[in-house]
Protein backbone atom coordinates (compact mmCIF):
# COMPACT_ATOMS: atom_id res chain seq x y z
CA UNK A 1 92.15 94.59 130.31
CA UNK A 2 92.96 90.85 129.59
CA UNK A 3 92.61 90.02 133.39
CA UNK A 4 89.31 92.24 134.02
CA UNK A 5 86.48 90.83 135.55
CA UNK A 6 83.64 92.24 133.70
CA UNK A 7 80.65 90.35 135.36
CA UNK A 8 79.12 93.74 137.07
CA UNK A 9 79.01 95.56 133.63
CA UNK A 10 75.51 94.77 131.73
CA UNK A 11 74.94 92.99 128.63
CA UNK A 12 73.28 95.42 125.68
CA UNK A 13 71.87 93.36 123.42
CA UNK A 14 67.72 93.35 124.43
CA UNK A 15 68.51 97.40 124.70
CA UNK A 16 70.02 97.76 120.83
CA UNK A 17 67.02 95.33 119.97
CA UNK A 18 64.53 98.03 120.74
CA UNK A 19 66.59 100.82 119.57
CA UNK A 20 67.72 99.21 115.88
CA UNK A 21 64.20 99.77 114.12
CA UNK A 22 64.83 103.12 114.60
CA UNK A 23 68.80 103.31 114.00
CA UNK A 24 68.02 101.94 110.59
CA UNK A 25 65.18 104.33 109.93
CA UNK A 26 68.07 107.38 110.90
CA UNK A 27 70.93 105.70 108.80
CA UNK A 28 68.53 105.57 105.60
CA UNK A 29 67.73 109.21 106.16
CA UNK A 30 71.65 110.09 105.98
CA UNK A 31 72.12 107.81 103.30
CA UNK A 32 68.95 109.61 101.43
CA UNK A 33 71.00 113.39 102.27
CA UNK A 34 74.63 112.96 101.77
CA UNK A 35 76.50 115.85 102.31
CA UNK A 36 80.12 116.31 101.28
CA UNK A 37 82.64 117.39 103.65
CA UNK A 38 82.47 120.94 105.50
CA UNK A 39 79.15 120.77 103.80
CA UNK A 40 77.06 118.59 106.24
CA UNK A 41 74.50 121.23 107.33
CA UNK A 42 71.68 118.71 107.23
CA UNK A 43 73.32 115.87 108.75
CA UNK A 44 74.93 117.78 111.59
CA UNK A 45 71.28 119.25 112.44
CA UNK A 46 69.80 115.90 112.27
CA UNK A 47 72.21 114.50 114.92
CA UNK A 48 71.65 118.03 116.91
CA UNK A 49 68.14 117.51 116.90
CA UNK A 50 68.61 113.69 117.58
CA UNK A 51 70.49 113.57 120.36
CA UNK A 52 68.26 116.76 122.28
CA UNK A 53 65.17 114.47 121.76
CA UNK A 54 67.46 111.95 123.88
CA UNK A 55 67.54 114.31 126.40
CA UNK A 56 71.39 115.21 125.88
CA UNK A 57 72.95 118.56 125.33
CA UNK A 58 75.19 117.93 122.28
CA UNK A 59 77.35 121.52 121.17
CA UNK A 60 77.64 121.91 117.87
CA UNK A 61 81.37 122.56 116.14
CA UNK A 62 82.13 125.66 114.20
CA UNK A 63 80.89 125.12 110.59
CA UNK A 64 79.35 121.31 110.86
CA UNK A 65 80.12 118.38 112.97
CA UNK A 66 78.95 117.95 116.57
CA UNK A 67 79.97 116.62 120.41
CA UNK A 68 77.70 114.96 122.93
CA UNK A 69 78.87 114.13 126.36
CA UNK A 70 76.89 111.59 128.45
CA UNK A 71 77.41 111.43 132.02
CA UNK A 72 78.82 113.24 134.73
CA UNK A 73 82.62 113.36 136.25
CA UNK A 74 85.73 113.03 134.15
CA UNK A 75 85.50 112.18 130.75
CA UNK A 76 87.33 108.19 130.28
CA UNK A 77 86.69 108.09 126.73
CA UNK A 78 86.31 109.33 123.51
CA UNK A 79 84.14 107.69 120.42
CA UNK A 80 84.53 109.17 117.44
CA UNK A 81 82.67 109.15 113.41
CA UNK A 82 83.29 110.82 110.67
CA UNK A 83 79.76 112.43 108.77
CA UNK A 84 80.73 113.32 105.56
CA UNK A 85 80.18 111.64 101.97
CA UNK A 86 82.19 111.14 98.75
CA UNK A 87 81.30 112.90 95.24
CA UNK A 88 80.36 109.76 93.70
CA UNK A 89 77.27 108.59 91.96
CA UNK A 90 74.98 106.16 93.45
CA UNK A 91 74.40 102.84 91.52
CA UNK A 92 72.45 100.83 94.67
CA UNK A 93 69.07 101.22 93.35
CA UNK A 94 67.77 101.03 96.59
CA UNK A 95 64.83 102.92 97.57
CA UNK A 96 66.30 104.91 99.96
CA UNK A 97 69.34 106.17 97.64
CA UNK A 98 71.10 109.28 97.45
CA UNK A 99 68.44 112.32 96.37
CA UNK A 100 71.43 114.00 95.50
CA UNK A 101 73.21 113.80 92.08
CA UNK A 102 76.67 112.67 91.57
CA UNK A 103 77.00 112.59 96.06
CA UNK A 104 76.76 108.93 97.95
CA UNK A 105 77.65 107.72 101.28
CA UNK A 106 79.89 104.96 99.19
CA UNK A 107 82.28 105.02 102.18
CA UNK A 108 79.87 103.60 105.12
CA UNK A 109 79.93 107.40 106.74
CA UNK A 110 75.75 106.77 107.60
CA UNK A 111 76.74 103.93 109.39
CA UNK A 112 79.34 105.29 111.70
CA UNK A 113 77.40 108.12 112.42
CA UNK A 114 74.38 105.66 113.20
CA UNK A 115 76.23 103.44 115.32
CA UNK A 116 77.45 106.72 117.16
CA UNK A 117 74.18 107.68 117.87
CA UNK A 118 73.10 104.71 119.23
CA UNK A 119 75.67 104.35 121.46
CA UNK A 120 74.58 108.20 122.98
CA UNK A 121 71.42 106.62 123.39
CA UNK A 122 71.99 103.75 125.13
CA UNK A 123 74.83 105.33 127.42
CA UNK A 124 72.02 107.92 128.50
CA UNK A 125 69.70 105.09 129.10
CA UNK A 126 72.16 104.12 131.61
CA UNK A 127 72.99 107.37 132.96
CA UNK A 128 69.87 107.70 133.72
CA UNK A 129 69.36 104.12 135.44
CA UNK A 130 72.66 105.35 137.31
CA UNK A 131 74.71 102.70 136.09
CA UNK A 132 76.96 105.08 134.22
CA UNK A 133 79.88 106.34 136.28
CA UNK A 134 81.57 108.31 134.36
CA UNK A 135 81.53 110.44 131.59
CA UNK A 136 82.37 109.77 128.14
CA UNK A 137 82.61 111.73 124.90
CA UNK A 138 81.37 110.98 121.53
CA UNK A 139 82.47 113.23 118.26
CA UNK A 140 80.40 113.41 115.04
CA UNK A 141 82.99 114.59 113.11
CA UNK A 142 83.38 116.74 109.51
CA UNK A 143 85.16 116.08 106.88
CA UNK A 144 87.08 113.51 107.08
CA UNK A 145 87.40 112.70 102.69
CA UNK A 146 89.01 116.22 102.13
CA UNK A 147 92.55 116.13 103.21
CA UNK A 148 94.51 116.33 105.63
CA UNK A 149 91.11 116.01 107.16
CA UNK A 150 88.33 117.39 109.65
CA UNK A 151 89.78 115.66 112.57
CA UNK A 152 91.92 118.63 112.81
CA UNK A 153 89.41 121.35 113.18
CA UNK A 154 87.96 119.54 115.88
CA UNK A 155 91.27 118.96 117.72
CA UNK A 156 92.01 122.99 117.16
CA UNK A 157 89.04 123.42 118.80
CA UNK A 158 89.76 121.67 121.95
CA UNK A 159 87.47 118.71 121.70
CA UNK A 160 90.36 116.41 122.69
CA UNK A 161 91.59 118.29 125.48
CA UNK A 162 89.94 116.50 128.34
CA UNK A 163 90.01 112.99 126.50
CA UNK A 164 93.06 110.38 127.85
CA UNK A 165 92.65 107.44 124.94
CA UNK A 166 90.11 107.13 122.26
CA UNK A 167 88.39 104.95 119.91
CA UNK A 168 86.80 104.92 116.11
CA UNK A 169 85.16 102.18 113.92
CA UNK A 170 85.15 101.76 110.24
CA UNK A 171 83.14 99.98 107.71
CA UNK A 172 84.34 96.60 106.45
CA UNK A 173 83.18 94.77 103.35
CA UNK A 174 85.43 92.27 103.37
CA UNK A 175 84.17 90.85 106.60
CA UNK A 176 80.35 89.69 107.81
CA UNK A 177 77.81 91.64 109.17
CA UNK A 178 78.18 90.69 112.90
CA UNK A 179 82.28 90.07 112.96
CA UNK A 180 84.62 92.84 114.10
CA UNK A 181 88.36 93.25 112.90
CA UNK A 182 91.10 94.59 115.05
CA UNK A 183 95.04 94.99 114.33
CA UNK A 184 97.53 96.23 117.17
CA UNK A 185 99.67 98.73 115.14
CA UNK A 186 99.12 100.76 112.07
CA UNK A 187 96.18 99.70 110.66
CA UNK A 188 95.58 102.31 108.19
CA UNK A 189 98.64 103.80 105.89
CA UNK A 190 99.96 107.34 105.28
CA UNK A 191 98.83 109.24 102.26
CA UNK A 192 100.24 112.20 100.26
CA UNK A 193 99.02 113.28 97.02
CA UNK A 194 101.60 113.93 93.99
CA UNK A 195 101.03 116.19 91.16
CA UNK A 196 104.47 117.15 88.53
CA UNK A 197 104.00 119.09 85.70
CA UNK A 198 106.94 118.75 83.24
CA UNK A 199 108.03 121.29 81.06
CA UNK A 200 110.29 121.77 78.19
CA UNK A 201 110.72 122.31 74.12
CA UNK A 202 108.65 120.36 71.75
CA UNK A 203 109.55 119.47 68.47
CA UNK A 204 109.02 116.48 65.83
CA UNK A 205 109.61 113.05 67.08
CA UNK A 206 111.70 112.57 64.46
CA UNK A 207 114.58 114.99 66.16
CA UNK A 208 113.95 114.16 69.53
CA UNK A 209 117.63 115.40 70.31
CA UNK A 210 116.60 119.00 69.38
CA UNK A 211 113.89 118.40 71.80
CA UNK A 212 113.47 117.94 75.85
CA UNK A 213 111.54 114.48 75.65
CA UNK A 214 108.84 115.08 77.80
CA UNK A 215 107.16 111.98 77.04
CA UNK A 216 109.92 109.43 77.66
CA UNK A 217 111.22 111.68 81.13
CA UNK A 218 107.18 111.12 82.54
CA UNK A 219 107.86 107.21 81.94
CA UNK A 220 110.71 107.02 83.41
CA UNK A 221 109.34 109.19 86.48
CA UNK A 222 106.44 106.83 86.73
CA UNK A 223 108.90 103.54 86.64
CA UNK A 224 111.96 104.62 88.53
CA UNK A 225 110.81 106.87 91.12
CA UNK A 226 108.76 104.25 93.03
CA UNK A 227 111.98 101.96 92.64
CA UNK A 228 113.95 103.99 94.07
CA UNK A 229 111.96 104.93 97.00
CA UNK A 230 111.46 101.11 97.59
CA UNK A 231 115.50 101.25 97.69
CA UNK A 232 116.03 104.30 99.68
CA UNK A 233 113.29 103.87 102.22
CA UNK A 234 113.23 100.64 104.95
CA UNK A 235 111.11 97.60 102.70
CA UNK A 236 109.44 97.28 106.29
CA UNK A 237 107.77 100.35 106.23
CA UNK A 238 106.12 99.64 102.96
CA UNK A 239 106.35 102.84 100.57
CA UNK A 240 103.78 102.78 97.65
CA UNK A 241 103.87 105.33 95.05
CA UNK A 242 101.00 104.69 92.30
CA UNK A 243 100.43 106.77 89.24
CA UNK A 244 96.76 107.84 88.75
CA UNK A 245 97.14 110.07 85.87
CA UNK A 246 99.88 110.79 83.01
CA UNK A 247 98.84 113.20 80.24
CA UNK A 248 101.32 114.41 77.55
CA UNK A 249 100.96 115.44 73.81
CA UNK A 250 97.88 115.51 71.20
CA UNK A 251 99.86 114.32 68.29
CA UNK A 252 101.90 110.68 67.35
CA UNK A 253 104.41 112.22 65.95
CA UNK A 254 104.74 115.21 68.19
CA UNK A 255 106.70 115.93 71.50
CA UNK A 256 104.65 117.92 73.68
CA UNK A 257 105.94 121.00 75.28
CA UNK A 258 104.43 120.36 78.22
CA UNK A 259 103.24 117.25 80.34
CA UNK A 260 101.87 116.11 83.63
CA UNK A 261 101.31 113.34 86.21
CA UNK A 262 99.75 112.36 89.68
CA UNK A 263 99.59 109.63 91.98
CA UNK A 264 100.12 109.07 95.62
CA UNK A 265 102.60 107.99 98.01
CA UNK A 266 101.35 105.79 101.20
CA UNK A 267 103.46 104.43 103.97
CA UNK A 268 102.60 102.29 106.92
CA UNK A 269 105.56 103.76 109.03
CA UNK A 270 105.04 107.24 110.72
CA UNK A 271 108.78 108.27 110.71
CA UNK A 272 109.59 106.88 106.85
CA UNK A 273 106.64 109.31 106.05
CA UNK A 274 107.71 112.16 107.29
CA UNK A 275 111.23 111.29 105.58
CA UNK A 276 110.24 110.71 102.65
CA UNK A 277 109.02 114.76 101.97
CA UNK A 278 112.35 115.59 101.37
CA UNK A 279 113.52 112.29 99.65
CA UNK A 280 110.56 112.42 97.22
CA UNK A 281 111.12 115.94 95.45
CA UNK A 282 115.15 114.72 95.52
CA UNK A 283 114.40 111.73 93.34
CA UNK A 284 112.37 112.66 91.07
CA UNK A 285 114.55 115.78 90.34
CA UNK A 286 117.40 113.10 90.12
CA UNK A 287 115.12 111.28 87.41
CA UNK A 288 114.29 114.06 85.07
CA UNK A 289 117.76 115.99 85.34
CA UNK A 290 119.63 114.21 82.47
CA UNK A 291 116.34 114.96 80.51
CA UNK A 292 116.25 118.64 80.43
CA UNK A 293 112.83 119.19 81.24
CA UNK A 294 111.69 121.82 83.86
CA UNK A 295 110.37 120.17 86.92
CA UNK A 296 107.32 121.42 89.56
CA UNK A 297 106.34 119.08 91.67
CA UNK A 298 103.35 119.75 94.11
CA UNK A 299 103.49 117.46 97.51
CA UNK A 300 100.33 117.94 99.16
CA UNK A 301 100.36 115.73 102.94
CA UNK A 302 97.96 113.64 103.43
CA UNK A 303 97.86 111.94 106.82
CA UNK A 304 100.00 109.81 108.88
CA UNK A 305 99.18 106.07 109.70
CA UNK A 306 96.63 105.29 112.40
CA UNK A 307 98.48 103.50 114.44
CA UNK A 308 96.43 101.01 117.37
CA UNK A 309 97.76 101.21 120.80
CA UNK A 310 98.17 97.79 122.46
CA UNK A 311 95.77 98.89 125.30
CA UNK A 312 93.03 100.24 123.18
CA UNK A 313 93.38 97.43 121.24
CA UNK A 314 92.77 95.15 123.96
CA UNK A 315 89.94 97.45 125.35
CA UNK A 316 88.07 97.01 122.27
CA UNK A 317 88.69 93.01 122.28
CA UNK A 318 87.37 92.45 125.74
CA UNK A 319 84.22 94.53 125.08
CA UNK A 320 83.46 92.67 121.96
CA UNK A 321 84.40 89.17 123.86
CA UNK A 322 82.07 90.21 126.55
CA UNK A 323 79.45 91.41 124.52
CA UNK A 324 78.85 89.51 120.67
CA UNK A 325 81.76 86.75 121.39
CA UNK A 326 85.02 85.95 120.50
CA UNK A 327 84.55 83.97 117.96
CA UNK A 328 83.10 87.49 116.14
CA UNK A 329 86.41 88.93 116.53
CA UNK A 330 89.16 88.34 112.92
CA UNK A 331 92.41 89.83 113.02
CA UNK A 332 92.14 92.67 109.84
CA UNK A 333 94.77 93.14 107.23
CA UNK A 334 96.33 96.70 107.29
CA UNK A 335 94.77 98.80 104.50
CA UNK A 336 96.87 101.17 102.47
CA UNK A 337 94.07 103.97 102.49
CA UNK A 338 94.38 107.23 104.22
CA UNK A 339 92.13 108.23 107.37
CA UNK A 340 92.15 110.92 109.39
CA UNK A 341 91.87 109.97 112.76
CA UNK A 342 95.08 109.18 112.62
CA UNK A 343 95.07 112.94 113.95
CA UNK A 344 93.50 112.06 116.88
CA UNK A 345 95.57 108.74 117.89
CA UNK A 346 98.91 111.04 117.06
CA UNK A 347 97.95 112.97 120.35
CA UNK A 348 95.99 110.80 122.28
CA UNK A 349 96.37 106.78 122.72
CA UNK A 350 93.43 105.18 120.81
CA UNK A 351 92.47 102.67 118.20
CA UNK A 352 90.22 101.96 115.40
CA UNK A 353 88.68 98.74 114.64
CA UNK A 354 87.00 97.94 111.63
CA UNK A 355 83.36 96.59 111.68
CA UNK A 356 82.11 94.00 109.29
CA UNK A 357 79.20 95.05 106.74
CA UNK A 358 79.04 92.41 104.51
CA UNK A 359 75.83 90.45 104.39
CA UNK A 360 77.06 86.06 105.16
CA UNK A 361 77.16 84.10 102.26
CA UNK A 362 76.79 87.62 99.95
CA UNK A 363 78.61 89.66 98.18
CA UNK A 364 81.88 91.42 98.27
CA UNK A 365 81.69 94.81 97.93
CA UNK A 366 84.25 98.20 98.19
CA UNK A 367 84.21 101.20 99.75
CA UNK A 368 84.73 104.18 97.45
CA UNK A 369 82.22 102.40 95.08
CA UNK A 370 78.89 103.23 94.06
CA UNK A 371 77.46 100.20 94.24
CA UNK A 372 78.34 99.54 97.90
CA UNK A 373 75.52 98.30 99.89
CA UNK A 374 76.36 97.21 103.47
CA UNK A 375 73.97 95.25 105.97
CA UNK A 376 72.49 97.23 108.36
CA UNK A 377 72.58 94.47 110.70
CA UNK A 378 75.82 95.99 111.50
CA UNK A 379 74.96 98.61 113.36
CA UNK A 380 73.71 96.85 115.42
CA UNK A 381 76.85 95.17 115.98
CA UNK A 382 78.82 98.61 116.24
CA UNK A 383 76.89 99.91 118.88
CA UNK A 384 76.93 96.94 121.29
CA UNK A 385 80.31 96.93 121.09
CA UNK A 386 81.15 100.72 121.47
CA UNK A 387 78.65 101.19 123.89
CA UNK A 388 80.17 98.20 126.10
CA UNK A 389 84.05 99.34 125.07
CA UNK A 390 82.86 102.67 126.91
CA UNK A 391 81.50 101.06 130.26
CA UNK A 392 84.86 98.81 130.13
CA UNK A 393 86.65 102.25 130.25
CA UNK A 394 84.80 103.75 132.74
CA UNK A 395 84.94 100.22 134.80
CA UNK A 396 88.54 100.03 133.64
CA UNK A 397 90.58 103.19 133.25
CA UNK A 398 94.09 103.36 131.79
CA UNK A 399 96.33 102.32 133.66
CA UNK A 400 99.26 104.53 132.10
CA UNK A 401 98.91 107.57 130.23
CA UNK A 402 100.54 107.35 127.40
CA UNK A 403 102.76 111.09 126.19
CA UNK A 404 102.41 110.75 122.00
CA UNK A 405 105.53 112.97 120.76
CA UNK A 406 104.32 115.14 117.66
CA UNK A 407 106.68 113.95 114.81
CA UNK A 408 103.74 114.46 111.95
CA UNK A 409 102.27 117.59 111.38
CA UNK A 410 100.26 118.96 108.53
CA UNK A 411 102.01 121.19 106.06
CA UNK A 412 100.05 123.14 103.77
């Protein structure tokens, strides 16, 4: 991709122009209706409906979500989004906020989708101009905050099948409205969720020998079994286990019979993840043993890393450098937070870049917060790039496909 010359493939900028008006006016209707995940009846209609008045013949996916092919021939790429929101209340005060209490699109979900649709839009403008020679895919997918995630409904239902590489976009705050961020490599971390419920006899605090100290085993859980991950796992591949919740006892000068604790574990390596299953239930067992106390531990798996293919990667840079510049290309920082297409690039060769939402000169916000408010001038920005990444593909195809071995699996 480095060496392509891209001078036949068209600029999109006048074409998003005339199309952003009404991408903004879509966006703050999904950001009006959020819907939480295997729940987006509303949302997945109003992309149906969307896309048919288009003139495309999207197929909906068993419960919610959607596909939409534009084109003709074989397919050269996929584009996926994720739909869903987050249970979290809405403190924007905008005028268009959620209409729905305690529900928010506090993750950037309206935009993706958005940008998605635009993309279908502008790829049929050019289908049927006949400058589209190919085909390409795009996925409006479910469900992608309840883990292990939605992406893999839609890959059990074949919507991968005919797809050789891939490619997703993400909200950034952290970066400007107009600026995209890309990372070869994992880009987003591993996640697991860990729940241990300690159990034992009670007693006064005063004859804590006659006792199984709940209280001090959950600290020393919470301090030494992160330490000793960090010493039994590579330092490379960055294992991070952080408590969320401890709760033990009702009394001072009681020891509870019973106590509890969660957190997560994230990892930036694929294969350290799927070691550490096994290593994780043998320390902490190894921690509460000279304690006494009863242990159940509940590992749920999360999802692996996403992890950026050098190619992808590189398709994604030359259709931003041909398209907004590339001086509007940073290199991103690798996030520790979970995402499910990692699914998808675990099969197929893909990448995900991250697009910047954050208004110049404004401020920072965070995803996962209810006060998030991104500038819609990025969508704008996602769909010249996506739209242009897919003509590069079609103008461009892989030049080796790439066999992904399947060393992550979900476990119930």
């Amino acid at each position: 991709m480095k060496t392509a010359n891209t001078t036949e493939i068209p600029h999109l900028a006048k074409r998003v122009a005339a199309l952003e008006s009404e991408l903004i006016a879509f966006r703050r209707d999904l950001h009006s209706h959020p819907e939480l995940s295997f729940q987006e009846h509303r949302t997945t209609e109003r992309i149906l409906k969307t896309l048919e008045d288009a003139g495309l013949d999207p197929v909906a996916l068993e419960g919610t979500g959607a596909y939409v092919d534009v084109g003709s021939g074989k397919i050269h790429l996929g584009l996926r989004c994720d739909i869903d929101a987050l249970p979290l209340h809405e403190e924007t005060g905008l005028s268009y906020a959620s209409q729905r209490e305690g529900i928010a699109h506090a993750c950037g979900h309206d935009i993706h989708t958005t940008v998605m649709i635009g993309v279908a839009k502008v790829l049929k403008q050019l289908d049927d101009e006949g400058q589209l020679n190919g085909r390409i895919r795009i996925i409006f997918q479910p469900a992608e905050e309840k883990m292990p995630g939605g992406a893999l409904a839609v890959i059990e239902q074949g919507v991968l099948d005919e797809i050789p590489r891939i490619l997703a976009l993400h909200c950034e705050p952290r970066i400007d409205a107009g600026t995209i961020g890309t990372r070869i490599g994992a880009i987003t971390s591993a996640s697991d969720t860990i729940k241990i419920e300690l159990l034992g006899r009670g007693g006064h605090t005063s004859r804590p020998h006659l006792t199984e100290d709940l209280v001090f085993a959950l600290a020393e859980i919470a301090v030494n079994v992160p330490a000793i991950l960090n010493r039994r796992i590579d330092v490379r591949s960055a294992v991070s286990v952080v408590w969320g919740q401890i709760h033990a006892g009702s009394a001072p000068n009681a020891i509870p019979a019973t106590g509890y604790m969660a957190g997560t574990m994230r990892c930036l390596d694929g294969e350290a993840w799927s070691d550490a299953a096994d290593l994780l239930d043998e320390v902490v067992n190894q921690v509460a043993q000279p304690y006494g106390v009863e242990v159940k531990l509940e590992h749920t798996r999360g999802v692996p890393p996403v992890v950026n293919t050098e190619e992808e990667t590189d398709l994604i840079e030359e259709a931003a450098r041909h398209e907004i510049g590339s001086n509007a290309i940073v290199l991103t920082p690798q996030s520790m937070g979970g995402e499910d297409f990692a699914w998808m690039t675990h099969r197929i060769p893909g990448a995900m870049l991250r697009l910047g939402t954050r208004t110049p000169g404004g401020e920072t916000y965070d995803l996962h917060r209810g006060d998030y408010i991104p500038d819609e001038r990025a969508i704008a920005t996602g769909v010249r790039v996506m739209a242009s990444a897919a003509l590069h593909a079609i103008a461009f195809p892989r030049q080796t496909l790439q066999v992904i071995p399947q060393d992550a699996e979900p476990t119930d």
